[in-house]
Every structure is written in structure tokens, then in C-alpha cells.
Protein backbone atom coordinates (compact mmCIF):
# COMPACT_ATOMS: atom_id res chain seq x y z
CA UNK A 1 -11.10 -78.35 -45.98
CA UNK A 2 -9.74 -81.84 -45.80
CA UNK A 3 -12.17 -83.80 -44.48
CA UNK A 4 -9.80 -87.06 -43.97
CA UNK A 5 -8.10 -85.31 -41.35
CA UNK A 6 -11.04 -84.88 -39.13
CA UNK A 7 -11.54 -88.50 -37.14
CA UNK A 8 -14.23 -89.85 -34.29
CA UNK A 9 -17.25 -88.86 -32.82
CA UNK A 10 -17.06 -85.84 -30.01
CA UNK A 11 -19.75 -85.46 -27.08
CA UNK A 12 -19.98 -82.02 -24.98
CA UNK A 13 -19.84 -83.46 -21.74
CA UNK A 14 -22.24 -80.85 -19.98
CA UNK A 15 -21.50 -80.21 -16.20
CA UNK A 16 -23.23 -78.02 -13.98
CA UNK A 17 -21.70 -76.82 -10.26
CA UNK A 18 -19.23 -79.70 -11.06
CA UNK A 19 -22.28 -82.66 -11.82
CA UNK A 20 -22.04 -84.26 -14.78
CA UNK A 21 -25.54 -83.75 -16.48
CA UNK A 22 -27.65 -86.69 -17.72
CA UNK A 23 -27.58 -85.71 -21.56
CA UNK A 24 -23.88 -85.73 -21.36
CA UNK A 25 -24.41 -89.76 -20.37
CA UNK A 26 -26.93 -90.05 -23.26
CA UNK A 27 -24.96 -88.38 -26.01
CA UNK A 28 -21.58 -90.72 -24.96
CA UNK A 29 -24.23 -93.63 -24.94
CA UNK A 30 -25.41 -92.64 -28.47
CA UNK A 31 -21.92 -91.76 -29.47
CA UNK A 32 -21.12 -95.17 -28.46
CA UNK A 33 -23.24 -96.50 -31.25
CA UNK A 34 -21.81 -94.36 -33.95
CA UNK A 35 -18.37 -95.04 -32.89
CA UNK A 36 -18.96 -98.69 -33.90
CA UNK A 37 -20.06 -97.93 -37.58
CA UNK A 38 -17.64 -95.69 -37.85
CA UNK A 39 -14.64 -97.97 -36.16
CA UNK A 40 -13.53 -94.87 -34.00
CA UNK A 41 -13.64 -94.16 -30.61
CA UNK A 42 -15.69 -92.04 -28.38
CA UNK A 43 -14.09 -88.43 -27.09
CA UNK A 44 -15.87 -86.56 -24.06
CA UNK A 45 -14.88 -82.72 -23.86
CA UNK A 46 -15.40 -81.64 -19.73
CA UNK A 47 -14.75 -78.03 -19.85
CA UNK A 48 -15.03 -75.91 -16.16
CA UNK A 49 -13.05 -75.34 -13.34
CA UNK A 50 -11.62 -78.43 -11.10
CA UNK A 51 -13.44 -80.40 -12.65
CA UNK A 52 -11.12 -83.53 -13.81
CA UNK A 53 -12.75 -85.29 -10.67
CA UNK A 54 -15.94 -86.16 -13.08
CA UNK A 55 -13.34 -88.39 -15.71
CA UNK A 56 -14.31 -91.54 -14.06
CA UNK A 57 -18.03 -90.78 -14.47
CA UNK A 58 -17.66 -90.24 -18.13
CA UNK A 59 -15.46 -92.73 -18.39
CA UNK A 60 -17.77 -95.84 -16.93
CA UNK A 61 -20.04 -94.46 -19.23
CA UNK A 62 -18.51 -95.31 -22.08
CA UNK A 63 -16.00 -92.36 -22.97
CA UNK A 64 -12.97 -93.74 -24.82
CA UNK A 65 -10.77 -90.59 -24.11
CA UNK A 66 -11.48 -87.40 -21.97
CA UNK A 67 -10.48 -84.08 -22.73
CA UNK A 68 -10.32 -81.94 -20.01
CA UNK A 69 -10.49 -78.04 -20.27
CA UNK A 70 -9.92 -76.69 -16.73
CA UNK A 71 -8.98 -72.84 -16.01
CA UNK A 72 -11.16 -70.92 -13.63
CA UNK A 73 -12.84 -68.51 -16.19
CA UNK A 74 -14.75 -71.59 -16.51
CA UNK A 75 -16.62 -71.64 -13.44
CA UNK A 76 -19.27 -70.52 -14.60
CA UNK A 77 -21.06 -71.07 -17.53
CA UNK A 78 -20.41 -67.96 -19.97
CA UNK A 79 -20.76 -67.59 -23.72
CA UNK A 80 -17.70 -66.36 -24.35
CA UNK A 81 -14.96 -68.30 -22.81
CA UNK A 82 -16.71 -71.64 -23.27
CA UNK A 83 -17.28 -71.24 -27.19
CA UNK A 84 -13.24 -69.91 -27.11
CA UNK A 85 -12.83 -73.79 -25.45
CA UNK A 86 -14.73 -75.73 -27.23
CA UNK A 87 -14.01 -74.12 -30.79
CA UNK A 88 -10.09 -74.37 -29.73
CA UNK A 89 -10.68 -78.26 -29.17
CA UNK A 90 -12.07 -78.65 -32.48
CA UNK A 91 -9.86 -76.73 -34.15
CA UNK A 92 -7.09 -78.65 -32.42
CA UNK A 93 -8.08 -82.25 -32.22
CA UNK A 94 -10.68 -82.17 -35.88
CA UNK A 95 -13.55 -84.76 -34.64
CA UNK A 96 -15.98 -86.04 -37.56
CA UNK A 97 -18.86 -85.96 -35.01
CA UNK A 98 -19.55 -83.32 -32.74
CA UNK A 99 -22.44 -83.18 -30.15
CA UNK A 100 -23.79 -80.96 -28.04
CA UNK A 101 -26.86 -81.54 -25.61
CA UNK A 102 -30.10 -79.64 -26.63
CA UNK A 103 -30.38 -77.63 -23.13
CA UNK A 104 -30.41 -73.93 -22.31
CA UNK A 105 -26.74 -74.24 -22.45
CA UNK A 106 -26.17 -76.24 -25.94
CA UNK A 107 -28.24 -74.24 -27.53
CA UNK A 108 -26.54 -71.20 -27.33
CA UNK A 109 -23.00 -72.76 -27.12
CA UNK A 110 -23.57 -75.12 -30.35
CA UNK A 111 -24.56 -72.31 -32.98
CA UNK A 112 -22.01 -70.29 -31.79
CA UNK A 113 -19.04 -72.61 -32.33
CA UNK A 114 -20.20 -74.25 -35.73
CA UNK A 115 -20.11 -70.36 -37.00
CA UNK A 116 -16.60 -70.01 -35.51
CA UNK A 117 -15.22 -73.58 -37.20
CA UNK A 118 -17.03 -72.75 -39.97
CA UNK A 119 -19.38 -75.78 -39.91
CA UNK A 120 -23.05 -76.80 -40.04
CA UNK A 121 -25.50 -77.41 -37.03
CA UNK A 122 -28.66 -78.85 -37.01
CA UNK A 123 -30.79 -78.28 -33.85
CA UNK A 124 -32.66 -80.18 -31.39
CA UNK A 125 -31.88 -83.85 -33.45
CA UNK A 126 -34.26 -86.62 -32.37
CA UNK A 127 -32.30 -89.38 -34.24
CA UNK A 128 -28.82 -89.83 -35.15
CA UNK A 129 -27.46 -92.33 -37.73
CA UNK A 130 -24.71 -93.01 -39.92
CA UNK A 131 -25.28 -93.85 -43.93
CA UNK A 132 -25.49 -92.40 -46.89
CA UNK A 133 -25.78 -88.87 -48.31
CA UNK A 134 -27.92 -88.14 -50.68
CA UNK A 135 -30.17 -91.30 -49.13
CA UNK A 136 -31.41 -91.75 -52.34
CA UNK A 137 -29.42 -92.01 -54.64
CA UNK A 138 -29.64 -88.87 -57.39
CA UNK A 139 -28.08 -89.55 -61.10
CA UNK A 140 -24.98 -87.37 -61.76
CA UNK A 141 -24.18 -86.79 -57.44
CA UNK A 142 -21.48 -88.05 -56.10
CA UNK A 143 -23.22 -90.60 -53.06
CA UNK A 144 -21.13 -90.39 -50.23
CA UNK A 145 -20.69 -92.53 -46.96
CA UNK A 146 -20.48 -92.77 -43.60
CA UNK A 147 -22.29 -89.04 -43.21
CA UNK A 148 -24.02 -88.01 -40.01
CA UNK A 149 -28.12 -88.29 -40.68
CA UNK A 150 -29.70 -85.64 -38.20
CA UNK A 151 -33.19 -86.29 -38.11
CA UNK A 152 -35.42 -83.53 -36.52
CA UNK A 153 -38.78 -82.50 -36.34
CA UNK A 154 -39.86 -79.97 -38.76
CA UNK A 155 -42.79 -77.68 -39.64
CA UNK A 156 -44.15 -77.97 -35.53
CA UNK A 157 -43.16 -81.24 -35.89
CA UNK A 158 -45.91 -81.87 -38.63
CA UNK A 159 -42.80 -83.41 -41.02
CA UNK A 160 -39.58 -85.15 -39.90
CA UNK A 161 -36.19 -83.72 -41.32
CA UNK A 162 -33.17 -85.48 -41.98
CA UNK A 163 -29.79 -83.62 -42.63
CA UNK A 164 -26.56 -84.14 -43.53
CA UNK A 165 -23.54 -81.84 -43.91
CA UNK A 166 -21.24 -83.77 -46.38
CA UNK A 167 -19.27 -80.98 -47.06
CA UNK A 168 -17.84 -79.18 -43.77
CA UNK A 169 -16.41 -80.87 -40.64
CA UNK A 170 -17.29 -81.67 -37.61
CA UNK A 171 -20.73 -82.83 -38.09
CA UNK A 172 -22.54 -80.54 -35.49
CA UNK A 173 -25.97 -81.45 -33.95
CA UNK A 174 -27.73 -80.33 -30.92
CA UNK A 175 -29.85 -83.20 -29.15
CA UNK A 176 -32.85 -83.04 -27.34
CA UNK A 177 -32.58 -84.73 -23.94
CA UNK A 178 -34.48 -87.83 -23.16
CA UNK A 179 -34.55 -89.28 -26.65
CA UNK A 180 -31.04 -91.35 -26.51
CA UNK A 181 -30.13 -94.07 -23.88
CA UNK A 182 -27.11 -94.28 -22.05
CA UNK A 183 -24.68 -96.97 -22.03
CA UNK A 184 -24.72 -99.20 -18.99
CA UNK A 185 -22.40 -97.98 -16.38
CA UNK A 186 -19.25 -100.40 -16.19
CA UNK A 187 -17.44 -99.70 -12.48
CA UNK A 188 -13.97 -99.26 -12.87
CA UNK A 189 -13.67 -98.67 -16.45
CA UNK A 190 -10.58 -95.96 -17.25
CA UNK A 191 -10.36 -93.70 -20.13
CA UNK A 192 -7.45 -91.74 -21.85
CA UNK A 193 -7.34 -88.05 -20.46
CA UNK A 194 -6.10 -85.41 -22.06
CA UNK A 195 -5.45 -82.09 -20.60
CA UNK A 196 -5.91 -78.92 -22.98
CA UNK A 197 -5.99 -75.14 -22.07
CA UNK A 198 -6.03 -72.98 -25.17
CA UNK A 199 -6.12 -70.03 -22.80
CA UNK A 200 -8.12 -67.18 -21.76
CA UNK A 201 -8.00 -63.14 -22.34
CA UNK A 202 -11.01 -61.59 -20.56
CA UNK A 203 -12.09 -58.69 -22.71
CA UNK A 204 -15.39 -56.84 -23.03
CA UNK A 205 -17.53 -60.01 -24.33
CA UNK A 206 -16.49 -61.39 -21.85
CA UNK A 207 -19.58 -61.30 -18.91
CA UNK A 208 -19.00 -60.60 -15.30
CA UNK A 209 -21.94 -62.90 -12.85
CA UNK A 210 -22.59 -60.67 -9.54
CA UNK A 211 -24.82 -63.70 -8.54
CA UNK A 212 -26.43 -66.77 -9.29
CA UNK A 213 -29.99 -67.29 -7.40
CA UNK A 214 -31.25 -71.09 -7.68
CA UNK A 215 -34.95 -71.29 -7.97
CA UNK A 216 -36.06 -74.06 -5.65
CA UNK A 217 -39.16 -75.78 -7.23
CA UNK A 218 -40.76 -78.44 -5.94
CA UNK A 219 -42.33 -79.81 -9.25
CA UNK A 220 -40.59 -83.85 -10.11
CA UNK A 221 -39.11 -83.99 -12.71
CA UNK A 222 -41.30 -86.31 -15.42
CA UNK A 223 -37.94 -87.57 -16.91
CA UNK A 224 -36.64 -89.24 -14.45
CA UNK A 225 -40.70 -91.31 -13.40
CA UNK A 226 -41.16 -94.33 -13.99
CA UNK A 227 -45.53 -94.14 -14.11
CA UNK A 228 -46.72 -90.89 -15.53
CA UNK A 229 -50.33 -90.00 -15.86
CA UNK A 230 -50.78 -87.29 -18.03
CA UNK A 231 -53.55 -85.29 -18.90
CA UNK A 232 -54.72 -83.12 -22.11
CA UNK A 233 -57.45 -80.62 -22.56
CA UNK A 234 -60.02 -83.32 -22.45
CA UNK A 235 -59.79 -83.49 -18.79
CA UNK A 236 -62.02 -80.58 -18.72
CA UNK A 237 -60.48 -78.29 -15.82
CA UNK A 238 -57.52 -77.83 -13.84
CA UNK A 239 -59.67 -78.74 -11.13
CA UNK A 240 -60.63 -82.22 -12.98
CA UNK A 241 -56.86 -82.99 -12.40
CA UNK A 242 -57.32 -84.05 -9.00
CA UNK A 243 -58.84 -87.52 -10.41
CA UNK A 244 -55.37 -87.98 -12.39
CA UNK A 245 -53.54 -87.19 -9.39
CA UNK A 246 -55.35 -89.65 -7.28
CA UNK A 247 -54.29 -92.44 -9.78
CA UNK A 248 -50.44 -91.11 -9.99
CA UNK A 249 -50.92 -91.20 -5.89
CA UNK A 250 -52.19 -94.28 -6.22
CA UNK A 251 -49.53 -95.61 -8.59
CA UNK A 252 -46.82 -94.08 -7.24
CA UNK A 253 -46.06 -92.08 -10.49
CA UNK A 254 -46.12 -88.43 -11.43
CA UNK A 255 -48.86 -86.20 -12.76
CA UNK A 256 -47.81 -84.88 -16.80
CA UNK A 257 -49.63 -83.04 -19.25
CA UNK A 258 -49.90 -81.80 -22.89
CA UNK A 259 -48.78 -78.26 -24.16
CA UNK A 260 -52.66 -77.36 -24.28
CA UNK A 261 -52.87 -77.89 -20.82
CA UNK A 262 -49.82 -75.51 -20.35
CA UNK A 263 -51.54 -72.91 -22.91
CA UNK A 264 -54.34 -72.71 -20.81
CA UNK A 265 -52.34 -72.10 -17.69
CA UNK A 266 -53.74 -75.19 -15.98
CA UNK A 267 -49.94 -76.81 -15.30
CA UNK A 268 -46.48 -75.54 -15.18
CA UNK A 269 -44.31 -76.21 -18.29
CA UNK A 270 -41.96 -78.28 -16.24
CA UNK A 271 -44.64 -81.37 -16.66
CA UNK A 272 -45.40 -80.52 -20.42
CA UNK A 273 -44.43 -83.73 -22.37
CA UNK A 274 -43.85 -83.60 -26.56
CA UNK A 275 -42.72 -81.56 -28.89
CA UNK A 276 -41.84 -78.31 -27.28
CA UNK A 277 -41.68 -79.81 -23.60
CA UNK A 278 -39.83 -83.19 -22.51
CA UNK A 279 -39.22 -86.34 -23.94
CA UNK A 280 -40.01 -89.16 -21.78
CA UNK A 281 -39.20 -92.91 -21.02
CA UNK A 282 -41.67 -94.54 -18.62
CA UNK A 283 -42.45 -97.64 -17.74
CA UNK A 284 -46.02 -96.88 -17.90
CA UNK A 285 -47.61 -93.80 -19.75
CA UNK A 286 -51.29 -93.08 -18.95
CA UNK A 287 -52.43 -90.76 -21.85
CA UNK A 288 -56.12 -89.16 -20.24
CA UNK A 289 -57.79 -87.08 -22.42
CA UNK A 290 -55.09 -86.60 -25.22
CA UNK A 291 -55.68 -87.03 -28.83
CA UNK A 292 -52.56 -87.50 -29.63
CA UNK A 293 -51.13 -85.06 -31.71
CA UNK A 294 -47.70 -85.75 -33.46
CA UNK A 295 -46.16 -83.45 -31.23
CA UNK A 296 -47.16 -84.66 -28.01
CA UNK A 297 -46.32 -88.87 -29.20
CA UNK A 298 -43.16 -87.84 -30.24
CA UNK A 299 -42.34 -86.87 -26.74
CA UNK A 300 -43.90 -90.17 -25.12
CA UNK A 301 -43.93 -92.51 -27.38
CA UNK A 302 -40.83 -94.71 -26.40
CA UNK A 303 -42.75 -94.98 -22.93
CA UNK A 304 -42.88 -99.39 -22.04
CA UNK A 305 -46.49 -99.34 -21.90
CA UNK A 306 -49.25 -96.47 -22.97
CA UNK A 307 -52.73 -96.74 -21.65
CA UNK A 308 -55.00 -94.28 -23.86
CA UNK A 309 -58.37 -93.24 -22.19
CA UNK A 310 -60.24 -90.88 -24.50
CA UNK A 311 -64.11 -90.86 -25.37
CA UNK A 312 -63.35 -90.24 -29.82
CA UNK A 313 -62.69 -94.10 -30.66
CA UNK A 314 -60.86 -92.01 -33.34
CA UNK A 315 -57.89 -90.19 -31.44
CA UNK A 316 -54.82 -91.13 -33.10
CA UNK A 317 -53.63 -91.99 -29.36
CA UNK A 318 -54.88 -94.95 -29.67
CA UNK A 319 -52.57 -95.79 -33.11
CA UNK A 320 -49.22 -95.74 -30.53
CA UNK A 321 -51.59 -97.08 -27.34
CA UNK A 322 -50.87 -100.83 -26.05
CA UNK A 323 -54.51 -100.90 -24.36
CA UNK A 324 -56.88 -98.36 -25.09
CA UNK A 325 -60.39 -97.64 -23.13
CA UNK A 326 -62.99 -95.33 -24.94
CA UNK A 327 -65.07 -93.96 -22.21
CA UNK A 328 -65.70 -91.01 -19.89
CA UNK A 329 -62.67 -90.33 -18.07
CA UNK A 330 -64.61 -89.01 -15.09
CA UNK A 331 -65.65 -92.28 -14.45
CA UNK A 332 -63.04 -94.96 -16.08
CA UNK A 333 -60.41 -92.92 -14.36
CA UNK A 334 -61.96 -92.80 -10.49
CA UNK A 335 -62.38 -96.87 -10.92
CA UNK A 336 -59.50 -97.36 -11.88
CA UNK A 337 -57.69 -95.76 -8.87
CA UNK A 338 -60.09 -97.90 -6.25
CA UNK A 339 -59.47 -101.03 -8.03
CA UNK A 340 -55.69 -100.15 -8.30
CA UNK A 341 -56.13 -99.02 -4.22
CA UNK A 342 -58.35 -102.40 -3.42
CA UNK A 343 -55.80 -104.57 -5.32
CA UNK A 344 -52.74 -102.96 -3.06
CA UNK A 345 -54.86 -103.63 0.20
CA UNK A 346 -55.35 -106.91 -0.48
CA UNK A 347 -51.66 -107.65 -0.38
């Protein structure tokens, strides 16, 4: 493999019934950054059916050039003829840097194209850099530069990971959504589009969809709130979360929790924050009853502001709180909503 031939950073741009989804935005804003150290440009790959009305989107967000796989196999998301399209774009175009969004659809896209370009993947990155590879430097290796460092939890998230693949191109790595930022939206801005259809052969891997049923939910989505008040076990009962709602009512944010509020069947997994549910960027982050595992900060803690309420004055929370209270929740929590409520009346 000549790995001089392969040149600038790649981002899956994810669409779903022809919307471009937020990681999409993310990964170009993040692919924006290593661009720069790398002095390349930014490549979005939009594969689906009539879909080159979304290469404006991508484009104010900070795509450089589009490449736009259209052909009505694509309608749908399917295994098979979307790894064929995004495997015959790398194979055609070699990027350095490939990313794919961390949802139910990158993760069983990504693995599958690495194996068929015979490259590397590491999963569900939290952290994306460019430097050197072996970090430290090792007597008798070769140090090389400008490598991809995928950082990812490890372990349940009791270790961090970072990875490199200095020896196979692209640079693969699924990324969770929620961790990157993207790029401020510039109206107007126009990128290079390139149209590419390596075309398709239905065959027997190829699956037929008889239907597609949309589960309507009516739980918010915690990644897109601006004031979450979450809860852990330490709130006692799913009954007890009535006093957290009160305060997100009061607030106008939405109610969270921690996976052991999910394992006990208290809240959906939709408002699970950490680890193994979202990552989240609030403006304010009320952690109620949480200790604070690693795997529940790591999902929270870019948040503006976290308020930590927890009766142990030891609960790491408070090591990644701005203002902490040790106290009974039951009744720091219930004052704080009337003086939050008196304080908006008297406006």
C-alpha cells in the first residue's frame, strides 16, 4: 500500500428520508479541524437517492467538496449497497481520514467497509487528533507523523484508549454523537460536487424492505436541551422523580438520568446520559443523586455549568461540579424549584 497516494480527511455524511443528520454536521465540524493540521481539505460523501438537494447544507457547514452517490437502490438504508458505495469511493478517491458517525447505521456500515478496503477501524472515538505514532517515542521504531489518534473509552470506560493505524489507509473511526461541535453555519457558502455512481447489481445480499413503521415517541431528546436535570439511583424511586421534574418544569429543561436508573426500569434509555447512553452539551447540568461514575461524566461533562446535589461529600461528582450542595435531595431539590418559581413571579 502506498500510503502517499491517499490525501484529506473524509466524513460519511449520514442522511435519513433525505435530512441530513446532526453527526454528519459534527464530524465535517471536527474534520474541519484536522483538515487544518493536515493542510487538506474537507470531503463529505452523501450517498441515497435524490438527494444532491442536501449539498448546500453540507456545504455551509464547512464541506470543502461533496461527493454525491445517488441511484435509487439507495433509498433506503441497506447493508449491502451502501458498503458497495462507500468502499467504491474509497477505493476510488484514497482519503487519509475516513469517518463515519457512531449511530445504528455507522456502526454496521463502518466495520464492514474497513474489512472490504482492507483497513483498520476503531469504534465509538470520543477524541480525534492528529500527532505522532508511537506518542512516545520507543528506541529502534520508526516515529511517524501526522497519524490519526482515536481515543476511546476502554474496559467500560474504566481506561481511555488511544489508537493509531500507521500502517493501512484510510484512517477509519466511528464517532459517538454529541462529543464534537459543528462548525458555524456560513449562508451561502458553495462547495465542489462531485457526482460518482460505481453501480449497482442486486443479488441475494442484497435485502428487499416490505415496510418501514416509524415509532412515534414522545420522549425529548436530551441532546438537543439546553437545562437537563438528571437523576441517579440516589433519588430513591421512580416515583421520587416527580421532584426532578418539577425543577426541569420549572426551568424549562428536560428530565435525564443515569444507566442505573435505566437498569432498574425506572426511565426509558432514550434519557440515559454517559457511557453507554448519550453524550450531552447543556447549558446547565443538574446532577441529583449521581456519584459520578466515569461512565456517566464522560457523557456530561462538557455540559456549561454542573450543579451536583448528593448527600456523600465524597461523590466524585463533585470533582467535575461548578457548585456542589451536600444535602438531602428531598428537600434541597423541592426549595430549589419554589425559589426558582418565586424568582420567575417576581418578574
Amino acid at each position: 500500500m502506498n500510503l502517499a497516494e491517499y490525501k484529506g480527511v473524509y466524513v460519511f455524511a449520514q442522511q435519513v428520508d433525505n435530512e441530513v443528520s446532526g453527526i454528519a454536521l459534527e464530524l465535517i465540524g471536527k474534520g474541519k479541524e484536522l483538515a487544518k493540521d493536515l493542510n487538506t481539505d474537507v470531503t463529505a460523501v452523501l450517498i441515497g437517492s435524490d438527494v444532491k438537494g442536501l449539498v448546500d447544507v453540507l456545504a455551509e457547514y464547512g464541506a470543502d467538496k461533496v461527493i454525491v452517490v445517488d441511484d435509487p437502490e439507495l433509498k433506503d438504508y441497506r447493508t449491502e449497497p451502501y458498503a458497495h458505495a462507500l468502499a467504491s469511493v474509497i477505493n476510488e478517491f484514497k482519503p487519509d481520514v475516513m469517518l463515519v458517525g457512531a449511530t445504528a447505521i455507522g456502526r454496521d456500515l463502518g466495520p464492514r467497509v474497513s474489512a472490504r478496503v482492507h483497513t483498520g477501524l476503531t469504534a465509538d472515538c470520543t477524541q480525534l487528533d492528529i500527532g505522532d505514532f508511537p506518542m512516545n517515542p520507543v528506541p529502534g521504531k520508526e516515529t511517524k507523523h501526522n497519524q490519526l489518534l482515536m481515543t476511546r473509552p476502554a474496559f467500560g470506560g474504566n481506561t481511555i484508549a488511544t489508537i493509531a493505524c500507521p500502517d493501512f489507509r484510510p484512517q477509519m473511526a466511528t464517532v459517538r454523537p454529541g462529543v464534537m461541535q459543528k462548525a458555524e453555519r456560513v449562508a451561502g457558502a458553495k462547495a465542489e460536487v462531485i457526482e460518482f455512481n460505481p453501480g449497482f447489481t442486486p443479488d441475494n445480499k442484497y435485502v428487499e424492505i416490505l415496510e418501514v413503521v416509524k415509532a412515534v415517541s414522545d420522549v425529548a431528546d436530551i441532546m438537543d436541551a439546553k437545562i437537563l436535570v438528571s437523576g441517579g439511583r440516589g433519588v430513591g424511586s421512580p416515583e421520587n422523580f416527580k421532584i426532578l421534574e418539577d425543577l426541569a418544569d420549572a426551568l424549562g429543561g428536560t428530565v435525564s438520568c443515569s444507566r442505573a436508573v435505566v437498569d432498574s426500569g425506572w426511565k426509558p434509555r432514550d434519557l440515559q446520559v454517559g457511557q453507554t447512553g448519550k453524550t450531552v452539551r447543556p447549558q446547565v447540568y443538574f446532577a441529583i443523586g449521581i456519584s459520578g461514575a466515569i461512565q456517566h461524566v464522560a457523557g456530561m461533562e462538557e455540559s456549561d455549568i454542573i450543579v451536583a446535589i448528593n448527600k456523600d461529600e465524597n461523590a466524585p461528582i463533585f470533582d467535575v461540579a461548578d457548585y456542589g450542595i451536600v444535602g438531602d435531595l428531598n428537600k434541597i431539590v423541592p426549595a430549589l424549584t419554589e425559589q426558582i418559581k418565586a424568582a420567575k413571579a417576581a418578574k
